[in-house]
N, C-alpha and C. Protein backbone atom coordinates (compact mmCIF):
# COMPACT_ATOMS: atom_id res chain seq x y z
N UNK A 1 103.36 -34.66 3.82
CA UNK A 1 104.39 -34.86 4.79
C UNK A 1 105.49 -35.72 4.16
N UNK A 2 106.81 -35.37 4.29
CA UNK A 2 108.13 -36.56 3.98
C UNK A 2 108.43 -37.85 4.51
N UNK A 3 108.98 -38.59 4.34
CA UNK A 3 109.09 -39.41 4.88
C UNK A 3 109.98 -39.47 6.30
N UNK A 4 110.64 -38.24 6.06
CA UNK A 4 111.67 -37.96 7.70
C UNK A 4 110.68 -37.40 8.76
N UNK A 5 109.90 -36.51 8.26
CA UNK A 5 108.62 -35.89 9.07
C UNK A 5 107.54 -37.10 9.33
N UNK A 6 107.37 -38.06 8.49
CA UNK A 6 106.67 -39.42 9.64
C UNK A 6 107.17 -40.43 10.43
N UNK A 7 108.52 -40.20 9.73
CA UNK A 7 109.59 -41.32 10.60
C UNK A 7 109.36 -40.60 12.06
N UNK A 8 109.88 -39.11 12.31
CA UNK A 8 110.02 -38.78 13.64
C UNK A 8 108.32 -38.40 14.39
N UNK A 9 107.29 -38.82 13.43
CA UNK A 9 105.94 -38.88 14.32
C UNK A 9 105.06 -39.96 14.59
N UNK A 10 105.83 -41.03 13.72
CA UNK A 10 105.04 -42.62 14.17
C UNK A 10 106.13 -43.90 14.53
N UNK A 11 105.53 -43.65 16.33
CA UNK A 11 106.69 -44.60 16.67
C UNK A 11 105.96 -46.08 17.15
N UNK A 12 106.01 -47.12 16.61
CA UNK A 12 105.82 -48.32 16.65
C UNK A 12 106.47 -49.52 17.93
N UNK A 13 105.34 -50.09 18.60
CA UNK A 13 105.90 -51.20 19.41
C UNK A 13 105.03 -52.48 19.38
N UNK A 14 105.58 -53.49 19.42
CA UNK A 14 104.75 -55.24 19.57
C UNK A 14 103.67 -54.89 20.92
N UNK A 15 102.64 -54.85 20.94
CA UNK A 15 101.61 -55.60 21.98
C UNK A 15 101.85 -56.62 21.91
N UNK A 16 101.26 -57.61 21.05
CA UNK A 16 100.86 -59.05 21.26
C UNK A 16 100.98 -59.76 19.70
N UNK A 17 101.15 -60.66 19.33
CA UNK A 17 101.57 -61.02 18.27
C UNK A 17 100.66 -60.57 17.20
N UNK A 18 100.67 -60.51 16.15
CA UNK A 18 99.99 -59.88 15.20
C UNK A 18 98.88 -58.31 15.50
N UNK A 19 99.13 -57.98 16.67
CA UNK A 19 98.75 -56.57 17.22
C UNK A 19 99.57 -55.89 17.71
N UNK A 20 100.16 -54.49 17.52
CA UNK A 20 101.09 -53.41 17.33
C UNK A 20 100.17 -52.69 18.16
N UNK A 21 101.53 -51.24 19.00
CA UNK A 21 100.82 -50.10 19.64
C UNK A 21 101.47 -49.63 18.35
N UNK A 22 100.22 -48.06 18.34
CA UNK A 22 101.05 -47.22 17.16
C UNK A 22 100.63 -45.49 17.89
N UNK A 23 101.79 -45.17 17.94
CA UNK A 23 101.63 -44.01 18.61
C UNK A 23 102.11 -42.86 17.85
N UNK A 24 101.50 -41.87 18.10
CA UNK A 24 101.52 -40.62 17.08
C UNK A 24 101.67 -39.35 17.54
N UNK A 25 102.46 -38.37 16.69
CA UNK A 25 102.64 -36.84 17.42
C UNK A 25 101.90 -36.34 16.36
N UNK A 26 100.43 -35.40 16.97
CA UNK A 26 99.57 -34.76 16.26
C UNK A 26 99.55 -33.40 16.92
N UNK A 27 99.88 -32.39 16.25
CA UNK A 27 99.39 -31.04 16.58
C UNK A 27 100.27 -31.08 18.14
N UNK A 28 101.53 -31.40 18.10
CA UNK A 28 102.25 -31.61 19.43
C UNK A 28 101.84 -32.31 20.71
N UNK A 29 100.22 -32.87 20.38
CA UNK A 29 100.47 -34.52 21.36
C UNK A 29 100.56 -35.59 20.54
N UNK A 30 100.36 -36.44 21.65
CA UNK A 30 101.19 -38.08 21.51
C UNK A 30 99.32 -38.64 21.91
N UNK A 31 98.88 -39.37 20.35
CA UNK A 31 97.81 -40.04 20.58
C UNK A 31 98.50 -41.59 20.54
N UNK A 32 97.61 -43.01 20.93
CA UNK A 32 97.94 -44.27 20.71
C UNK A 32 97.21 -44.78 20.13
N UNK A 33 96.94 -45.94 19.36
CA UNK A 33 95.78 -47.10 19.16
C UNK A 33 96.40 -48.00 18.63
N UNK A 34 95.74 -49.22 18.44
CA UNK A 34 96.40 -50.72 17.95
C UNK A 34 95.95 -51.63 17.21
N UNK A 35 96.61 -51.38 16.16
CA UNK A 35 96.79 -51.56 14.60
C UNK A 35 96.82 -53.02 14.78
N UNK A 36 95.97 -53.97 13.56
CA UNK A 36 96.55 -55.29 13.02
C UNK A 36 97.18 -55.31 11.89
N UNK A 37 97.30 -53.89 10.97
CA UNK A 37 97.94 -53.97 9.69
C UNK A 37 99.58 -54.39 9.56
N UNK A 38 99.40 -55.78 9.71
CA UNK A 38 101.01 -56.32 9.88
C UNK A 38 101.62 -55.98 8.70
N UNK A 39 101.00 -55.68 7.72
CA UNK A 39 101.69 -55.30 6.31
C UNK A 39 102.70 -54.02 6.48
N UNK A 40 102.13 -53.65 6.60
CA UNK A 40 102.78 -52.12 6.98
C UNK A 40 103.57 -51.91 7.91
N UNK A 41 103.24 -52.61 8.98
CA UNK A 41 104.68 -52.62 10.17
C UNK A 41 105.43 -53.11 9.18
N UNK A 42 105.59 -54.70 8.63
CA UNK A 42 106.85 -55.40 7.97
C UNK A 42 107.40 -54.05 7.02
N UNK A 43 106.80 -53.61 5.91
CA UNK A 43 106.98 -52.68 4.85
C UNK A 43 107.88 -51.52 5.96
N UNK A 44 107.84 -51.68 7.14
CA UNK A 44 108.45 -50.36 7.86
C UNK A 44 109.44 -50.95 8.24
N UNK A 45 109.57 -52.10 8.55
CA UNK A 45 110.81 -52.81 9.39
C UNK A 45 111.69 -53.24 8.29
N UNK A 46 111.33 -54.22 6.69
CA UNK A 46 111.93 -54.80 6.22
C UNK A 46 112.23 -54.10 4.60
N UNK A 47 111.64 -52.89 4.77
CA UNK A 47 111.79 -52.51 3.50
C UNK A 47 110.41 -52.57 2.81
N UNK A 48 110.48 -52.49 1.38
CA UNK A 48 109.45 -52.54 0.40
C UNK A 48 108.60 -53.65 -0.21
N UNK A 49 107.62 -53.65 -0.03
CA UNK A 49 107.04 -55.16 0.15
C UNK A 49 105.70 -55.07 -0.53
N UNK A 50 105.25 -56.23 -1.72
CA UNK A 50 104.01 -56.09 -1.84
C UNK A 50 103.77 -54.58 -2.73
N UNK A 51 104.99 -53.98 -3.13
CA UNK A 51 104.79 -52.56 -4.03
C UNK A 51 103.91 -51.26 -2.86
N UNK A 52 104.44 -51.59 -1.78
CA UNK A 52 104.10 -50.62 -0.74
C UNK A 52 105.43 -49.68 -0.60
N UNK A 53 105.60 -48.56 -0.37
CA UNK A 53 107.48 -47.97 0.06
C UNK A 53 106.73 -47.56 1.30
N UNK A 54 108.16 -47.29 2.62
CA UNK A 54 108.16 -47.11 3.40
C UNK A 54 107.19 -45.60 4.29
N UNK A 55 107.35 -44.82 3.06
CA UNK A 55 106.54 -43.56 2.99
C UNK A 55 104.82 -44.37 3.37
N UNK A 56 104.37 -44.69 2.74
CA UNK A 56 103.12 -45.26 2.37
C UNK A 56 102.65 -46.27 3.59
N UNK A 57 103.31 -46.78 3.98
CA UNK A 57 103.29 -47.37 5.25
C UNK A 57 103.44 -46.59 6.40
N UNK A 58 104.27 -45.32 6.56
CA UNK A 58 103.99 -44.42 7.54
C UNK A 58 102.64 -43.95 7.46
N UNK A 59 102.26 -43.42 6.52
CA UNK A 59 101.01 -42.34 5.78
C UNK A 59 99.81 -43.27 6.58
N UNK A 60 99.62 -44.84 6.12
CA UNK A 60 98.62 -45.51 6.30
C UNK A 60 98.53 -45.41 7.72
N UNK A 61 99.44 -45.72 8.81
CA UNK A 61 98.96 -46.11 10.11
C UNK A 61 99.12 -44.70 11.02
N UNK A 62 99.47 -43.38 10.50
CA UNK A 62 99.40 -42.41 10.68
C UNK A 62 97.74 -42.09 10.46
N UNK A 63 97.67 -42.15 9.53
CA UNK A 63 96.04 -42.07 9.55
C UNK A 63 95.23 -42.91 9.97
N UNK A 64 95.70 -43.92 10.39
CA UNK A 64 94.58 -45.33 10.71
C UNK A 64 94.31 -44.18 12.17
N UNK A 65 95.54 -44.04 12.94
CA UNK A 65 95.50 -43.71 14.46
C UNK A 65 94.60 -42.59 14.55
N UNK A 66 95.20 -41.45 13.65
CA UNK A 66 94.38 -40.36 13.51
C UNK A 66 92.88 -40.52 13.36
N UNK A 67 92.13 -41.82 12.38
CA UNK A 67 91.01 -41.86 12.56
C UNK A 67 90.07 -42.82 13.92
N UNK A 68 91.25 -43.63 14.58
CA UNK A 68 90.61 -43.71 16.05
C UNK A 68 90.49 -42.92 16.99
N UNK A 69 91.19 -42.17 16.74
CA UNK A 69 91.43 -41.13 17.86
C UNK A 69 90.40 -39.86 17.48
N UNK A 70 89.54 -39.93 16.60
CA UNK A 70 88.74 -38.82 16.24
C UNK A 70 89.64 -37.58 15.54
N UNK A 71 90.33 -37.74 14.96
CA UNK A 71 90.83 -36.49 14.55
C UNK A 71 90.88 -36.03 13.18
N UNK A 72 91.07 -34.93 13.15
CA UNK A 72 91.10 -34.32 11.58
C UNK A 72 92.20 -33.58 11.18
């Protein structure tokens, strides 16, 4: 997947401080779950961080969700 094709399927919001909702378009629904990987939000918000790119930080919490949510 590109990085424009995860931008428009993982959309990110604050729960509670150091816990994120992370919500996802899979197979045309919208799954949720909630991420502590603050690394990767920052790497999404502030740029490249830690030798992570923004791609790589989509990829990770794209799949984090995908694997709470049971999916393949």
């Amino acid at each position: 997947m590109t990085l424009s094709q995860l931008e428009d399927r993982v959309t990110i919001g604050t729960v509670l401080q150091g816990h994120f909702k992370v919500t996802i378009e899979y197979r045309s629904k919208m799954y949720s779950c909630t991420s502590t990987n603050t690394m990767m939000s920052d790497v999404i918000r502030y740029g490249d961080k830690n030798g992570y790119t923004r791609k790589q930080a989509f990829q990770a919490l794209y799949d984090y969700c995908k694997q709470k949510n049971n999916l393949k």
